[in-house]
Protein backbone atom coordinates (compact mmCIF):
# COMPACT_ATOMS: atom_id res chain seq x y z
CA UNK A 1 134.97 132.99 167.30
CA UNK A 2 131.87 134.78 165.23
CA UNK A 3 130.10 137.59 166.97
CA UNK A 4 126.67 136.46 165.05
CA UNK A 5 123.82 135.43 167.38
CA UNK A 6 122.55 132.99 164.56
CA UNK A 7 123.96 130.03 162.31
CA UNK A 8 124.32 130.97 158.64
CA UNK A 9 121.84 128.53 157.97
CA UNK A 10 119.42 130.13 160.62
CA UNK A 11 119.89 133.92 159.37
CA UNK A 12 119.01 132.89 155.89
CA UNK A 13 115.87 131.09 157.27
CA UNK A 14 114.80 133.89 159.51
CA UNK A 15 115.78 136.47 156.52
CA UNK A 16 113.74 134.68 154.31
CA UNK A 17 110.35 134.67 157.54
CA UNK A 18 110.51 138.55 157.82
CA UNK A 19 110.56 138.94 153.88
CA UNK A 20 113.86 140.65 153.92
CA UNK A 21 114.81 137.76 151.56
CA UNK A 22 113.63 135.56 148.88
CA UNK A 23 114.27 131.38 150.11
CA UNK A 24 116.53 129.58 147.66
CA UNK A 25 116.38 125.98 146.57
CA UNK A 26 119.26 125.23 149.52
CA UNK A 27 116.69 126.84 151.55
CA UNK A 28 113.88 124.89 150.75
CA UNK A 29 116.27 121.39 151.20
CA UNK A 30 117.37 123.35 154.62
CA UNK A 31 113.93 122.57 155.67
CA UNK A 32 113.72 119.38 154.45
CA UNK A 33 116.40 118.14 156.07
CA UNK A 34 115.12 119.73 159.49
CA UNK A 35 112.42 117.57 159.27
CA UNK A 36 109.31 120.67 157.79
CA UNK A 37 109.05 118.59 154.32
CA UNK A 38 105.77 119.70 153.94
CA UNK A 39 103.30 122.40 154.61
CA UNK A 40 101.51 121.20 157.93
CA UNK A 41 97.80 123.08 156.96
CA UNK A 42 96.65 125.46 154.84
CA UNK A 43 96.71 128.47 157.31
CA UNK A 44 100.92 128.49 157.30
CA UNK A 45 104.03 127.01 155.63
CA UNK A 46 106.31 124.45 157.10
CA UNK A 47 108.86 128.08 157.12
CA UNK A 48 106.30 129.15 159.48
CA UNK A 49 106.57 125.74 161.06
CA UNK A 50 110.04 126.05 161.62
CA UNK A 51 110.17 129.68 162.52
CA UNK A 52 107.52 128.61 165.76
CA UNK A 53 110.03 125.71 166.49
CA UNK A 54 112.98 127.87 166.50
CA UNK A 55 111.34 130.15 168.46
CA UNK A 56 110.82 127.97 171.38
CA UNK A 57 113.71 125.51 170.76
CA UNK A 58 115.34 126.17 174.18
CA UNK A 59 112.27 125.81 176.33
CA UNK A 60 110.38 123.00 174.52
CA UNK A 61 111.21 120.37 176.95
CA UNK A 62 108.72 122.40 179.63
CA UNK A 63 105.71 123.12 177.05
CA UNK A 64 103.02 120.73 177.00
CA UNK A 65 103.02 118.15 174.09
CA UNK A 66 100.92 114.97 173.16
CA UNK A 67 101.05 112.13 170.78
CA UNK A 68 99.34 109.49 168.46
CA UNK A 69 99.30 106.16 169.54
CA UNK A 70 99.90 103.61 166.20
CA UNK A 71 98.61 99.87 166.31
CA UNK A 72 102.12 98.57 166.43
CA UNK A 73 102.88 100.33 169.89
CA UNK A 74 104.57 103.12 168.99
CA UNK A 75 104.11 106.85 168.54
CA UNK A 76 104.46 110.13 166.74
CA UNK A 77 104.83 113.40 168.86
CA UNK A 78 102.93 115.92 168.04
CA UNK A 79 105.73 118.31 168.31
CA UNK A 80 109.19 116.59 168.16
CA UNK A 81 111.59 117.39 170.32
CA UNK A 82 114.83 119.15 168.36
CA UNK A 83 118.06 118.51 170.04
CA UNK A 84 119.75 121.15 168.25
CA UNK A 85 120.43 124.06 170.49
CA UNK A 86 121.06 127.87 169.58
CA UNK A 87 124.28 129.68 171.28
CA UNK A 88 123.68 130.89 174.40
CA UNK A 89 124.17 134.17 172.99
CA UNK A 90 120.40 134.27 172.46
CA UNK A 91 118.21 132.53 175.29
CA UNK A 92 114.03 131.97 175.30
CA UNK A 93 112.36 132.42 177.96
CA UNK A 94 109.15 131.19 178.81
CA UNK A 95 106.04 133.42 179.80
């Protein structure tokens, strides 16, 4: 059993948010894979992106989220819902 709070993977992401670390190419395919393949605006990176998401992964299911209706019936959330949970080690709670 580890005593860290965080998955490697995690720390190196979070590392990399404060600026305590420079993001490698692993990194960047990190993100990739976790579904931030692109910048979502101009104001912040799809880091940024995922930092917010990580943020409030273990409350998401009570904040309020919409989606976009296609012509074929179905839909893209506007904020996916990740399954992935942290340890309980480290908890968010909403305000």
């Amino acid at each position: 059993m580890t005593n860290d709070l965080y998955s490697a993977d995690e720390r190196r992401l979070l590392e990399g948010w404060f600026g305590s670390k420079s993001l490698s190419l692993e990194d960047e395919d990190l993100l990739e894979a976790w579904g931030f393949d692109h910048d979502p605006c101009e104001a912040y990176t799809r880091l940024d992106a995922w930092v917010g998401a990580f943020a409030v992964r273990d409350i998401q299911e009570r904040l309020p989220n919409c989606g976009i209706g296609k012509s074929d019936g179905t839909y893209v959330l506007t904020r996916p819902i990740d399954k992935r949970r942290r340890s309980k080690k480290v908890a968010g709670l909403a305000r």
